[in-house]
Every structure is written in C-alpha cells, then in structure tokens.
C-alpha atoms as a PDB file:
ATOM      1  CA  UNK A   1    -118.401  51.683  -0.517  1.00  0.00           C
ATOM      2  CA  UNK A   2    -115.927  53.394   1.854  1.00  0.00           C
ATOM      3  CA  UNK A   3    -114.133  49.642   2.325  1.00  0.00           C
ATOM      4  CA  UNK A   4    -113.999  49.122  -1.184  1.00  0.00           C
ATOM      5  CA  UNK A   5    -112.647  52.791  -2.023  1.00  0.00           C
ATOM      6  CA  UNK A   6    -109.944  52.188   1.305  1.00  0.00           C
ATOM      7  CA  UNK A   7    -108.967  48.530  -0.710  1.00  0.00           C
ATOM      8  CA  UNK A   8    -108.640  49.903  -3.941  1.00  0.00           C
ATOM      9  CA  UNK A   9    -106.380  52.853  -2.591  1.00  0.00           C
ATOM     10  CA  UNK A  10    -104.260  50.165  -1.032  1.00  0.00           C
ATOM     11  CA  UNK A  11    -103.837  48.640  -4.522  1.00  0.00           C
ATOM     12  CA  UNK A  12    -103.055  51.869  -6.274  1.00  0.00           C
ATOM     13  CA  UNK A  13    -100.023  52.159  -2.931  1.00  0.00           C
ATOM     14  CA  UNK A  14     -98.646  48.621  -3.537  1.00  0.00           C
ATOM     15  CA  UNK A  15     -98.555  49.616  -7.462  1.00  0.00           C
ATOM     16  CA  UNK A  16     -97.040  52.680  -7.124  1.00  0.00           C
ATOM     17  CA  UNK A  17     -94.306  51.021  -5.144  1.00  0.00           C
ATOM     18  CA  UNK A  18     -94.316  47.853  -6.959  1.00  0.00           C
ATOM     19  CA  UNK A  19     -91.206  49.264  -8.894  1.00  0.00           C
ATOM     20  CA  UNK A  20     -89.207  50.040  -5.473  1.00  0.00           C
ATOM     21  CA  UNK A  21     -89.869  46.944  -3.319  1.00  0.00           C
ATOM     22  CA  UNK A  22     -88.271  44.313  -5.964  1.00  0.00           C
ATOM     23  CA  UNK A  23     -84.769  43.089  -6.399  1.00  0.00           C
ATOM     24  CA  UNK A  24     -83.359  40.643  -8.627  1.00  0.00           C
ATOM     25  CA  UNK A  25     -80.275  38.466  -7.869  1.00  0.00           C
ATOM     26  CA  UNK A  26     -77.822  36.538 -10.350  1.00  0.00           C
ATOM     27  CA  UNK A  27     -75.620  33.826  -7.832  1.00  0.00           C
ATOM     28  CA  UNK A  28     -76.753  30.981  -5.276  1.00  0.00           C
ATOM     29  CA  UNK A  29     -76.999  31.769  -1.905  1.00  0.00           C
ATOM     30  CA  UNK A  30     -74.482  29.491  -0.906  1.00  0.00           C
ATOM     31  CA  UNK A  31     -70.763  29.631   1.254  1.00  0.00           C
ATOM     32  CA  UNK A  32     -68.342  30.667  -1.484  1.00  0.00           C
ATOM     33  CA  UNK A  33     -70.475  32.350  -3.823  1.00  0.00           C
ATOM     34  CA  UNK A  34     -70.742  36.063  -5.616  1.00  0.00           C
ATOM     35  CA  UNK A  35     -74.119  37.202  -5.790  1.00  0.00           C
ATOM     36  CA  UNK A  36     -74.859  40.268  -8.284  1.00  0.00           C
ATOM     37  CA  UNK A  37     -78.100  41.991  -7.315  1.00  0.00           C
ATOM     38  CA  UNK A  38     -80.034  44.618  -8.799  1.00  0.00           C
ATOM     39  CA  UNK A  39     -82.535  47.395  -7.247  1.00  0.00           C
ATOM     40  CA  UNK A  40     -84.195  50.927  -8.322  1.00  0.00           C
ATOM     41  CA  UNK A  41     -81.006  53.726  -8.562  1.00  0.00           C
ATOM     42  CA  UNK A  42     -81.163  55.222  -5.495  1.00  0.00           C
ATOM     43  CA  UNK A  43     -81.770  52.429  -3.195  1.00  0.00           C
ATOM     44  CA  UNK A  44     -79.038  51.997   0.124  1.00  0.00           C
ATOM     45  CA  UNK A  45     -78.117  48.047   0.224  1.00  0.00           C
ATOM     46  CA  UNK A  46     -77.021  47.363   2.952  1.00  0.00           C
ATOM     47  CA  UNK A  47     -75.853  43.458   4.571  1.00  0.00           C
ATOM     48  CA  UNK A  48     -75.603  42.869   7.772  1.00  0.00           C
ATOM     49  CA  UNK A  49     -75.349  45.940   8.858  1.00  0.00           C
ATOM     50  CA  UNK A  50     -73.020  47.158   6.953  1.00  0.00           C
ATOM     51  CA  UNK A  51     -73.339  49.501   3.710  1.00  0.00           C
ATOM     52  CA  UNK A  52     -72.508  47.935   0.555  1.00  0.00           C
ATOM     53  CA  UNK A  53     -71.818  49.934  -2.766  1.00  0.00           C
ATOM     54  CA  UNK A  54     -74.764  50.158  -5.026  1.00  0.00           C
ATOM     55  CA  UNK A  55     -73.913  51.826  -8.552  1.00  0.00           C
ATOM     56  CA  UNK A  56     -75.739  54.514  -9.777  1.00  0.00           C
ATOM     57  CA  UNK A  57     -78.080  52.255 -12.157  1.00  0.00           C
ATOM     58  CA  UNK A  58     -78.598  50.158  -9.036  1.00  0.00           C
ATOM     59  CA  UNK A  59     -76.352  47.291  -9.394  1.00  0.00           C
ATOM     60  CA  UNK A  60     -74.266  45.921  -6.484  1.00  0.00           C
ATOM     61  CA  UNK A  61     -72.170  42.785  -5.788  1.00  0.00           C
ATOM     62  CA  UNK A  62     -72.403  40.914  -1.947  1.00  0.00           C
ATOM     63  CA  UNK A  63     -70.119  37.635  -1.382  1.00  0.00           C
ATOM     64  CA  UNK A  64     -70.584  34.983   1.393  1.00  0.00           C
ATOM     65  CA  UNK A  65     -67.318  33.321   2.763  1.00  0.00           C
ATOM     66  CA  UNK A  66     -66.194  29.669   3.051  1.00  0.00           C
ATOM     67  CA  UNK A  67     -67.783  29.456   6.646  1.00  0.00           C
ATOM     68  CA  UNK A  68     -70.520  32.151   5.656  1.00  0.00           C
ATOM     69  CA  UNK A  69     -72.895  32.032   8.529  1.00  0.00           C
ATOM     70  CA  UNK A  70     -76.197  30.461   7.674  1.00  0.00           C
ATOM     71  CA  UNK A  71     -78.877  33.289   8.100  1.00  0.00           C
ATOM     72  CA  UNK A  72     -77.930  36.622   6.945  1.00  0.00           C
ATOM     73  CA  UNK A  73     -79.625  39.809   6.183  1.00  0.00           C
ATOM     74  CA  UNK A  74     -79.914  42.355   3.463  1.00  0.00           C
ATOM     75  CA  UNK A  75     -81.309  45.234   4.230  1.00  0.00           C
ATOM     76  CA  UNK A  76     -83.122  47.717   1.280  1.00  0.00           C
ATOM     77  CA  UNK A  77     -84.131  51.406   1.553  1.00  0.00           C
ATOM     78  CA  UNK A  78     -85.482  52.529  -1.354  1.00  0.00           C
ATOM     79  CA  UNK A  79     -86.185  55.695  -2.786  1.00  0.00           C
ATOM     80  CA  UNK A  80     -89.327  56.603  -1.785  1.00  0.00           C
ATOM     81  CA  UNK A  81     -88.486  55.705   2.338  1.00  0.00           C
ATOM     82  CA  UNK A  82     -89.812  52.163   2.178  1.00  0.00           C
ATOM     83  CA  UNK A  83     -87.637  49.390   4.163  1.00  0.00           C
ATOM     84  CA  UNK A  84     -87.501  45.874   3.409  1.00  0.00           C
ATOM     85  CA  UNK A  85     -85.460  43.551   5.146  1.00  0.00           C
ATOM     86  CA  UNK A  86     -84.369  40.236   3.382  1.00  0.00           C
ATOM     87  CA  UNK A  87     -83.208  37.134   5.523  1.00  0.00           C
ATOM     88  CA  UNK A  88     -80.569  35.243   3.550  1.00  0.00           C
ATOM     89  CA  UNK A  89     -80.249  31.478   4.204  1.00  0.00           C
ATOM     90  CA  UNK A  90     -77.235  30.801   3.091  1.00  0.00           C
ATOM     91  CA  UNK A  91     -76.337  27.301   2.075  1.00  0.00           C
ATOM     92  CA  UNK A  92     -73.663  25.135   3.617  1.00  0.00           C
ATOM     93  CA  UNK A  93     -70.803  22.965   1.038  1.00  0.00           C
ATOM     94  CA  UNK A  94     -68.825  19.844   1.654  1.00  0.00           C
ATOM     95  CA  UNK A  95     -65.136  20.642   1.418  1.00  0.00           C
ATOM     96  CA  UNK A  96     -62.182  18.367   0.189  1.00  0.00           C
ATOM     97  CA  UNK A  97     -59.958  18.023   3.399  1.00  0.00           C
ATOM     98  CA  UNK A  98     -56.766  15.750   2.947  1.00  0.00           C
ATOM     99  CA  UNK A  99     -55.152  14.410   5.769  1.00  0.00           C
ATOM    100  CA  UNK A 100     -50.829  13.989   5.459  1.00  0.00           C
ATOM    101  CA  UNK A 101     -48.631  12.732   8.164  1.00  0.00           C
ATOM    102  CA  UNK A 102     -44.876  12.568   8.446  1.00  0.00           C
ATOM    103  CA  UNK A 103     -44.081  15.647   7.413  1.00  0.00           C
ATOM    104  CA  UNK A 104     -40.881  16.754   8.473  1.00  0.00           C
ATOM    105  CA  UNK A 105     -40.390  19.939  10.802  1.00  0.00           C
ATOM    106  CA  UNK A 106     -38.045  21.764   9.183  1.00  0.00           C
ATOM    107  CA  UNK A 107     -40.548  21.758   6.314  1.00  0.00           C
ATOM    108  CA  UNK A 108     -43.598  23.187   8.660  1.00  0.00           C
ATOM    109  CA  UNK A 109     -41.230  25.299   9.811  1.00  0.00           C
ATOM    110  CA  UNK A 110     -40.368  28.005   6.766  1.00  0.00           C
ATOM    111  CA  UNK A 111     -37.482  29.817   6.596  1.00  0.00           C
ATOM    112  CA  UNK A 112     -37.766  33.700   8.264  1.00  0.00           C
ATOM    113  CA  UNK A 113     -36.922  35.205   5.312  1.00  0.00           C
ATOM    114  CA  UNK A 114     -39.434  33.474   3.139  1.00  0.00           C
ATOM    115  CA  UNK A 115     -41.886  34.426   5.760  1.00  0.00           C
ATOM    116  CA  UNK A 116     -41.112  38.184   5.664  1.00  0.00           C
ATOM    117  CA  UNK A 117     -40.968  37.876   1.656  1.00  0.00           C
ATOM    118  CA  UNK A 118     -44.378  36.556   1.692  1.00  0.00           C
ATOM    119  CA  UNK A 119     -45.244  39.307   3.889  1.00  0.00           C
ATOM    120  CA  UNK A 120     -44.500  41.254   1.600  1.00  0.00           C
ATOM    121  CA  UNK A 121     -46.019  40.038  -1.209  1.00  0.00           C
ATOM    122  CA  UNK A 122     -49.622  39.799   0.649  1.00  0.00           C
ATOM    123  CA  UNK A 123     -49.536  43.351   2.079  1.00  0.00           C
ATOM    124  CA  UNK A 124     -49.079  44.137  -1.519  1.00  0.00           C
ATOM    125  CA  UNK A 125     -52.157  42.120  -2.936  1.00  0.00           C
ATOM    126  CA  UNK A 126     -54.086  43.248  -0.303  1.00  0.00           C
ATOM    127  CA  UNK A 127     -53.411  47.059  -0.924  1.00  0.00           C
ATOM    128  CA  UNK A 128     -54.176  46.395  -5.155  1.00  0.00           C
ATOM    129  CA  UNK A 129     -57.964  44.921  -3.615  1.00  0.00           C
ATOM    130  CA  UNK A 130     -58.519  47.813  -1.522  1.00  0.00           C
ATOM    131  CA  UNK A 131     -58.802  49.925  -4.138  1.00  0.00           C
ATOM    132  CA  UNK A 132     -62.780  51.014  -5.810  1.00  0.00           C
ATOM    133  CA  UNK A 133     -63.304  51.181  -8.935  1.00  0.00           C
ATOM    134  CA  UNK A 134     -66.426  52.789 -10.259  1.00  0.00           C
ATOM    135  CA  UNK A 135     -66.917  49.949 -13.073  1.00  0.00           C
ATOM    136  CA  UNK A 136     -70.176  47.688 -13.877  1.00  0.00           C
ATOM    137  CA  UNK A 137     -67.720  45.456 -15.605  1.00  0.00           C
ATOM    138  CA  UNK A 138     -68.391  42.777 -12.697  1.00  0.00           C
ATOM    139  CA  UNK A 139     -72.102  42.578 -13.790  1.00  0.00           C
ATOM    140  CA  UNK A 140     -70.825  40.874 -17.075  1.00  0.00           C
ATOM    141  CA  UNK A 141     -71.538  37.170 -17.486  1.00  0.00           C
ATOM    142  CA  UNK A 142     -68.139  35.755 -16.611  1.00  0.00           C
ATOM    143  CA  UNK A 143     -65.904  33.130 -19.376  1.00  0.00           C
ATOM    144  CA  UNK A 144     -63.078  30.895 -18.155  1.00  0.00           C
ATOM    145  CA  UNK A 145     -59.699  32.545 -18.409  1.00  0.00           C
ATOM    146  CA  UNK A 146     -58.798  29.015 -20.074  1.00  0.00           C
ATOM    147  CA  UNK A 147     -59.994  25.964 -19.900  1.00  0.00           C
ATOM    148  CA  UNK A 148     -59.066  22.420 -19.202  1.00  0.00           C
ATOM    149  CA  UNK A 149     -59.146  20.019 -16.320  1.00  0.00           C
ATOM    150  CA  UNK A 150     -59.631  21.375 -13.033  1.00  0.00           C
ATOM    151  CA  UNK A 151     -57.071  20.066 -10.760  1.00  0.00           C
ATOM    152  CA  UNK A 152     -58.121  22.233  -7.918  1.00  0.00           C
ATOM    153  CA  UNK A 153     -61.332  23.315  -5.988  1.00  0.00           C
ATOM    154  CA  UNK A 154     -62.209  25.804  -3.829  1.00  0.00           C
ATOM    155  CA  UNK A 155     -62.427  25.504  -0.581  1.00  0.00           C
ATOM    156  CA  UNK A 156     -60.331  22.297  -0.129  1.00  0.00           C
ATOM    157  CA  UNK A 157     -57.863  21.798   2.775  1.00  0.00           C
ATOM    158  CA  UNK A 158     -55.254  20.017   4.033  1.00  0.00           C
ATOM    159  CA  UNK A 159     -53.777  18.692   7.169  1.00  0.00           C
ATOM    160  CA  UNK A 160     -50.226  18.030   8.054  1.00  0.00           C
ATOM    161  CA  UNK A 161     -49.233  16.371  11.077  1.00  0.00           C
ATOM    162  CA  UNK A 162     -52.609  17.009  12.221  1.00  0.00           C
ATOM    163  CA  UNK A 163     -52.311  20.843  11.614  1.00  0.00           C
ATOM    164  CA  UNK A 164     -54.904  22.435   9.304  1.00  0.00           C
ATOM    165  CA  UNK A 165     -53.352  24.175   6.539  1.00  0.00           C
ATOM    166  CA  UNK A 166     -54.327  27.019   4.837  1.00  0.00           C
ATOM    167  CA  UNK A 167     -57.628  26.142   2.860  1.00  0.00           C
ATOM    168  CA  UNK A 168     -57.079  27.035  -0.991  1.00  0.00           C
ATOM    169  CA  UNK A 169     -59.209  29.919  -2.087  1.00  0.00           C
ATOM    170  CA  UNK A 170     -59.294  29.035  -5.831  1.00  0.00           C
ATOM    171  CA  UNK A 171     -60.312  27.181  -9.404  1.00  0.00           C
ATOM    172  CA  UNK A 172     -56.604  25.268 -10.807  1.00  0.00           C
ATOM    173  CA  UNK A 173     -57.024  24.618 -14.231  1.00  0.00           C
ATOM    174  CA  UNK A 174     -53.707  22.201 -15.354  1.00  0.00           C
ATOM    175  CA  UNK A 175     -52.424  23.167 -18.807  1.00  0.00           C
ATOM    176  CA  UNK A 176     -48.831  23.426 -20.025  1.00  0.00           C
ATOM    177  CA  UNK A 177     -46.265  26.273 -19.434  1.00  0.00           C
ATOM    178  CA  UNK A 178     -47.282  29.014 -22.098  1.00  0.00           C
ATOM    179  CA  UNK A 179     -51.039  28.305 -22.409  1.00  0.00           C
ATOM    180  CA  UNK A 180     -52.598  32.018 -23.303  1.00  0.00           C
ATOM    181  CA  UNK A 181     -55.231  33.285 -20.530  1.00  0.00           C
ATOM    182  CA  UNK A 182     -57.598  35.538 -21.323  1.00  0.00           C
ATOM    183  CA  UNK A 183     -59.531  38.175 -18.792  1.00  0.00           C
ATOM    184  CA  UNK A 184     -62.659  36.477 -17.630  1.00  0.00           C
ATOM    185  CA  UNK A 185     -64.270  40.503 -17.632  1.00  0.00           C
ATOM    186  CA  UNK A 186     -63.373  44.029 -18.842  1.00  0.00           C
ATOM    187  CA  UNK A 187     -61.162  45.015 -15.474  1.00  0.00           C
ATOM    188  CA  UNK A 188     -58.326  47.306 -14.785  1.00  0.00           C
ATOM    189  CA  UNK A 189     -54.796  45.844 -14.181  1.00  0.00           C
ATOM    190  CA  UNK A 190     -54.432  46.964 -10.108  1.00  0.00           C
ATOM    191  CA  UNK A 191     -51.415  44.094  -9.815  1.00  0.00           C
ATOM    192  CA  UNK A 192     -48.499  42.917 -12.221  1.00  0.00           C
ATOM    193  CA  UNK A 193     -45.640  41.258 -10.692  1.00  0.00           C
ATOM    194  CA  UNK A 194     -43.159  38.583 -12.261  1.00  0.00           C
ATOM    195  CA  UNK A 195     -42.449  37.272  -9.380  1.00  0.00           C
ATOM    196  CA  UNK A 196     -43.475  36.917  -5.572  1.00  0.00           C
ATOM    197  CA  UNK A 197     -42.288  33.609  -3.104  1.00  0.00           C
ATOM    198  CA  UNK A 198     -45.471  31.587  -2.578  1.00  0.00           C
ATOM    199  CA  UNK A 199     -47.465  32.534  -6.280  1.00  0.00           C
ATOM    200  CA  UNK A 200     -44.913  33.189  -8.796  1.00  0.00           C
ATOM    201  CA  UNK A 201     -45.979  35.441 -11.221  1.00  0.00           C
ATOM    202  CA  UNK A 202     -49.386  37.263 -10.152  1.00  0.00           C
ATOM    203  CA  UNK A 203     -51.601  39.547 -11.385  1.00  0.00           C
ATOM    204  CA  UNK A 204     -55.032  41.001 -10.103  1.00  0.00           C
ATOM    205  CA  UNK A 205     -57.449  42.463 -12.190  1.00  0.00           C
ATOM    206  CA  UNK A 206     -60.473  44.841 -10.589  1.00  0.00           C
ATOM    207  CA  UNK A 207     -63.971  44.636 -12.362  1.00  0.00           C
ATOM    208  CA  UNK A 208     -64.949  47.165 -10.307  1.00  0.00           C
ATOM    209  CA  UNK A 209     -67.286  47.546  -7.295  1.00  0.00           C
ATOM    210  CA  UNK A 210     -65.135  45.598  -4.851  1.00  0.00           C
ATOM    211  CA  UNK A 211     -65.097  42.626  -7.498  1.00  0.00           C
ATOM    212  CA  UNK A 212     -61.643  40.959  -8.964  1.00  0.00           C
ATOM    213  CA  UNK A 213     -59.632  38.159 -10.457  1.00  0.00           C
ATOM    214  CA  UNK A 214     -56.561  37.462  -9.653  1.00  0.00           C
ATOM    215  CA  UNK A 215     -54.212  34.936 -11.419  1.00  0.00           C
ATOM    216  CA  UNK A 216     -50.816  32.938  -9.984  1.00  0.00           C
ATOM    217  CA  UNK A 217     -48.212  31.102 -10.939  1.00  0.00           C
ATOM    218  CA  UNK A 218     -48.051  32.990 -14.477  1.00  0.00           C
ATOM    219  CA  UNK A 219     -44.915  32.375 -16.797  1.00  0.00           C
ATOM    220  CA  UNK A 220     -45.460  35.516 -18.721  1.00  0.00           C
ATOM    221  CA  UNK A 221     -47.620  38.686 -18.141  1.00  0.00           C
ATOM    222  CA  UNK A 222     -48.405  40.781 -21.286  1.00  0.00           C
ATOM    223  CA  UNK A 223     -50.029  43.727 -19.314  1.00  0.00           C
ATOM    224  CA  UNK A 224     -49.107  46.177 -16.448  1.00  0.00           C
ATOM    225  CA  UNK A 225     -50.713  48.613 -13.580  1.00  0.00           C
ATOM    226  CA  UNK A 226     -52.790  50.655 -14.987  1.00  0.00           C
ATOM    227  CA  UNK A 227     -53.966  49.022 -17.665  1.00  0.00           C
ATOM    228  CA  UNK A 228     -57.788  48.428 -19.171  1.00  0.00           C
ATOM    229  CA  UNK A 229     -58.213  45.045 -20.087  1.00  0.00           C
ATOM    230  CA  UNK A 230     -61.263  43.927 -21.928  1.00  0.00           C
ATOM    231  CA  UNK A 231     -63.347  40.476 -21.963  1.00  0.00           C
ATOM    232  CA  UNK A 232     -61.411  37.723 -24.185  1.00  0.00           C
ATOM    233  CA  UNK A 233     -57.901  40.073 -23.896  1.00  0.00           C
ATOM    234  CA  UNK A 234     -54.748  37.679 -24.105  1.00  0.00           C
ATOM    235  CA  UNK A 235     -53.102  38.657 -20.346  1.00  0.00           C
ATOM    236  CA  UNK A 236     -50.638  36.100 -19.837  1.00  0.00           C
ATOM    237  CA  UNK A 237     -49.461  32.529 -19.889  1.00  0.00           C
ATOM    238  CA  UNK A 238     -49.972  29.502 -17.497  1.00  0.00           C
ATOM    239  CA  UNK A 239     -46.492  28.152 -15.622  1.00  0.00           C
ATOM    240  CA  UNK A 240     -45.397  26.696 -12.348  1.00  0.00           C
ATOM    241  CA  UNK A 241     -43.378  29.852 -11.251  1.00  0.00           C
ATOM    242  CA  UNK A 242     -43.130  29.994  -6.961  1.00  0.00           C
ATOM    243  CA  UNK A 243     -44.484  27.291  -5.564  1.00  0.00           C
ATOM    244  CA  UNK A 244     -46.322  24.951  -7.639  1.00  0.00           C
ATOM    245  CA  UNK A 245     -45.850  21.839  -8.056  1.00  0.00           C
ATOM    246  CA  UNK A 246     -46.461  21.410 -12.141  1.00  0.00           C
ATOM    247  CA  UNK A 247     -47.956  24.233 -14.406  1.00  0.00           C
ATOM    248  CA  UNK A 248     -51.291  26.100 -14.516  1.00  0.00           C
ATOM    249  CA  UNK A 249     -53.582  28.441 -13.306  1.00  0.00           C
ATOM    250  CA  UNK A 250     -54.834  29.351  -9.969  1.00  0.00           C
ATOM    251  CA  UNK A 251     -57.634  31.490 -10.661  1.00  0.00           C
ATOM    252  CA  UNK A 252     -59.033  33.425  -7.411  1.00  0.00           C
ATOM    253  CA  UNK A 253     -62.230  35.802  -6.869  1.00  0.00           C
ATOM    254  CA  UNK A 254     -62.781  38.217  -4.167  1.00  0.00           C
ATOM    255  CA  UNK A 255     -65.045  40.764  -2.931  1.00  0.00           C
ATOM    256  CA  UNK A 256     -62.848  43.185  -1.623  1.00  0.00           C
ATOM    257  CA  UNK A 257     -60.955  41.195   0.459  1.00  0.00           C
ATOM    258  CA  UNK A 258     -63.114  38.386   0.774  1.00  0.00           C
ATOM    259  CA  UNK A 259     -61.952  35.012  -0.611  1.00  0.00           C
ATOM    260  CA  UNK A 260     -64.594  33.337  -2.843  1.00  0.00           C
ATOM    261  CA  UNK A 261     -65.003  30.731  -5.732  1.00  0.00           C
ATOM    262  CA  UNK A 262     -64.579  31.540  -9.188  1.00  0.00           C
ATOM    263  CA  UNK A 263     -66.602  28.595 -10.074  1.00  0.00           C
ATOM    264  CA  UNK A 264     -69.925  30.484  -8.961  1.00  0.00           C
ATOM    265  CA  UNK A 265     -69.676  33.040 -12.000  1.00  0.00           C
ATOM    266  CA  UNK A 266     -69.147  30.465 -14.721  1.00  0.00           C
ATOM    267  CA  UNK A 267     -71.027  27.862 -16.569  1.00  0.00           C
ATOM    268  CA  UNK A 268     -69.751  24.128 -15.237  1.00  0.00           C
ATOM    269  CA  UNK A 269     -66.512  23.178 -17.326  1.00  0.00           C
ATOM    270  CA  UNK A 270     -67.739  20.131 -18.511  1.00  0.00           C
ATOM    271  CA  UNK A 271     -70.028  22.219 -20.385  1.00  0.00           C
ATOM    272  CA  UNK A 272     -67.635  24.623 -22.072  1.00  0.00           C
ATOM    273  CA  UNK A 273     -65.184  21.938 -22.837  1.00  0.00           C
ATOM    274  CA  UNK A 274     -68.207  19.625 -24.680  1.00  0.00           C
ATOM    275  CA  UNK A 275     -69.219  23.226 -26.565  1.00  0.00           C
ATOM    276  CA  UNK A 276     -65.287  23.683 -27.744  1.00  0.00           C
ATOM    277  CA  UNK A 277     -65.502  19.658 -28.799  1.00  0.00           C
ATOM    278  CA  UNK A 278     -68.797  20.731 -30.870  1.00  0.00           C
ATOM    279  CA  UNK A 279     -67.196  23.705 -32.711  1.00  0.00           C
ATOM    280  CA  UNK A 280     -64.346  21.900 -33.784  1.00  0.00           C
ATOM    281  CA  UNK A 281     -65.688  19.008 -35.254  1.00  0.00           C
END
C-alpha cells in the first residue's frame, strides 16, 4: 500500500507540473530559421547561456544563424523552480555559392568614400535593431510583403577572384519599379531613409521582441520613424535605387542583429502565387 500511495503521489507531482514543464515551438530547427516559442508567464528562457526575452504571456522569439552550430541548448526555469534543459539539433542547408573570375581590381577595390558612406549607413541600421520593443506583433503568422518570382535566396554567396563575398542575408522578389509592398506584421517604423550607397532606399520595421523586417532598394517610402504600421499596410514601392542591378525587393529578417531568412515565416511562394491564380479566376 505504501508503494502504491508513494506512485500515485508521484502522479499527482508530474500533474501538477504538467502545465510548467511544456513548451511549444512554431519554426524548424534549422541554420537560418526564426523559431517562436511559447512557455507558462513567468518562465526565464534562456539559449546557450544567454537570457533571451520572454513576454509577459510567455512568448519569446530565438534565431539560429547561417553557420548555426549543430547542437544547441535552451534552457527553461519555470515558475515553480523546475529546470529543464532542451538540446537543440539544429539542421544544416546547402547554400548557392557562385564562383566569378576576372574581375577587375579597381572594382574589388571600392572607392574610400563609398566605404565610409556605407559605414555610415550600417552603423545606422544597426542602431534602429538595437532597439526593444515590448510588442507580440512578431508572434503573428507572417504574409509576403509582395509577391512574385524570387530571384534571390538566402544564404547564397559568391566568389570573385577566388575571394568569398559577402553571403546575401535575404528573400529578392523581382517586380517592376512602383510595385506596392505591404508590412508582412503590425511593427513600428525604427528606419526610413531615401537613400543610403549599397541599399538605396531602406526601411526597417520592429515587430517587437528583438524581431524585424527590413526592406532595400525601395523607390518610394510612404511611412517614417516613429510610425505604427499594421499587417497588409501599403509601406512603399519596389525599385533598383543603390546598387541593384534591376528592380525589386530585398526583404531581410533579423533577431536583433542576427541575419536570418524571411522564407522561414512564410508559406512557400509557389503556394501563395497558385492561391492569387485561384481567386482571380
């Protein structure tokens, strides 16, 4: 009798902390990716070691880089003391990687004052990121900020003269100069510039908790610093402004300042373009 009143009072334990030691995720473990998780309010997240921001209904955003390691670990103290550790496996991805040669120098070589201008411009983007917004916006389930065909992917790199280039941290989506785009979330306008050297006209928008879009090579913006967008809002229009080589969108995602792929918070764009065929027939 005593071992089945010592079982049963294990039971009633593992129920009565049944509602602390869960968590749900939205996102594939995978390099690239945004991963939106959700724990009992009051629960410390933390990955790797170090503390991530959990809102006060228990909803919290983690990313994993381009060369995200393949094991991490996310650790979860909950309310009532308890500990669990999670070990991540993170999966590896195949990236495009084009090889060019001939290039001349003088073209690997930028011009100083391009360099400092860019500078500029990247200190700048980098300061609109580091600010936190207390939004749940970034929980939303993501749309396109236009559609059409991708000309771009994540991830993909290229090699001059046997150099490595910077990889490209974005979706392109190719449509003509003037094409409307619309905010992929409700966000908060933390970036609105006409025009900087290397992405034209650029604007970031922060869905709070570390989470944000930002868009380049715009020919128009229709919003400023400061502003509240919501889901759907007209924000700009797609052109070729600094350098591109032919008009449309570069849509990035980040995670503070973390670089990661757009792609991983919205359906596949096959499907959305075969759903826009359907309606309009």
């Amino acid at each position: 009798m005593n071992k089945l009143m010592a079982f049963v009072a294990v039971l009633l334990l593992l129920a009565a902390n049944q509602s602390f030691a869960q968590v749900s995720f939205q996102g594939k473990f995978e390099q690239g990716s945004l991963v939106r998780g959700t724990v009992a309010p009051g629960t410390k997240v933390t990955l790797n070691g170090d503390d991530v921001r959990v809102t006060p209904q228990g909803q919290f955003a983690i990313g994993f880089e381009r060369e995200a390691k393949a094991e991490q670990a996310l650790t979860l103290t909950y309310p009532d003391g308890l500990t669990e550790i999670k070990r991540l496996k993170i999966a590896s991805r195949d990236y495009k990687i084009d090889r060019v040669e001939g290039i001349p120098k003088k073209i690997m070589k930028p011009n100083p004052e391009a360099q400092q201008r860019a500078a500029k411009d990247a200190k700048q983007a980098r300061e609109a990121r580091g600010q936190f917004i207390e939004s749940d916006a970034f929980m939303q389930d993501f749309i396109w900020p236009v559609t059409g065909r991708i000309s771009g992917v994540y991830g993909s790199q290229r090699v001059y003269n046997g150099k490595p280039g910077n990889p490209h941290f974005g979706v392109d989506v190719a449509r003509p100069t003037g094409t409307v785009v619309v905010s992929p979330a409700d966000g908060v306008i933390t970036l609105s510039v006409p025009d900087m050297f290397y992405s034209g006209g650029t604007m970031i928008i922060d869905h709070g908790y570390g989470v944000s879009s930002t868009f380049l090579h715009l020919s128009k913006l229709y919003v400023q610093d400061g502003e509240q967008v919501k889901q759907g809002q007209p924000l700009a229009e797609i052109g070729a402004t600094g350098r591109a080589t032919g008009p449309h969108l570069d849509w990035r995602l980040n995670w503070f300042q973390m670089r990661l792929d757009p792609v991983t918070l919205v359906p596949p764009m096959s499907q959305v373009l075969a759903a826009e065929k359907a309606a309009s027939q």
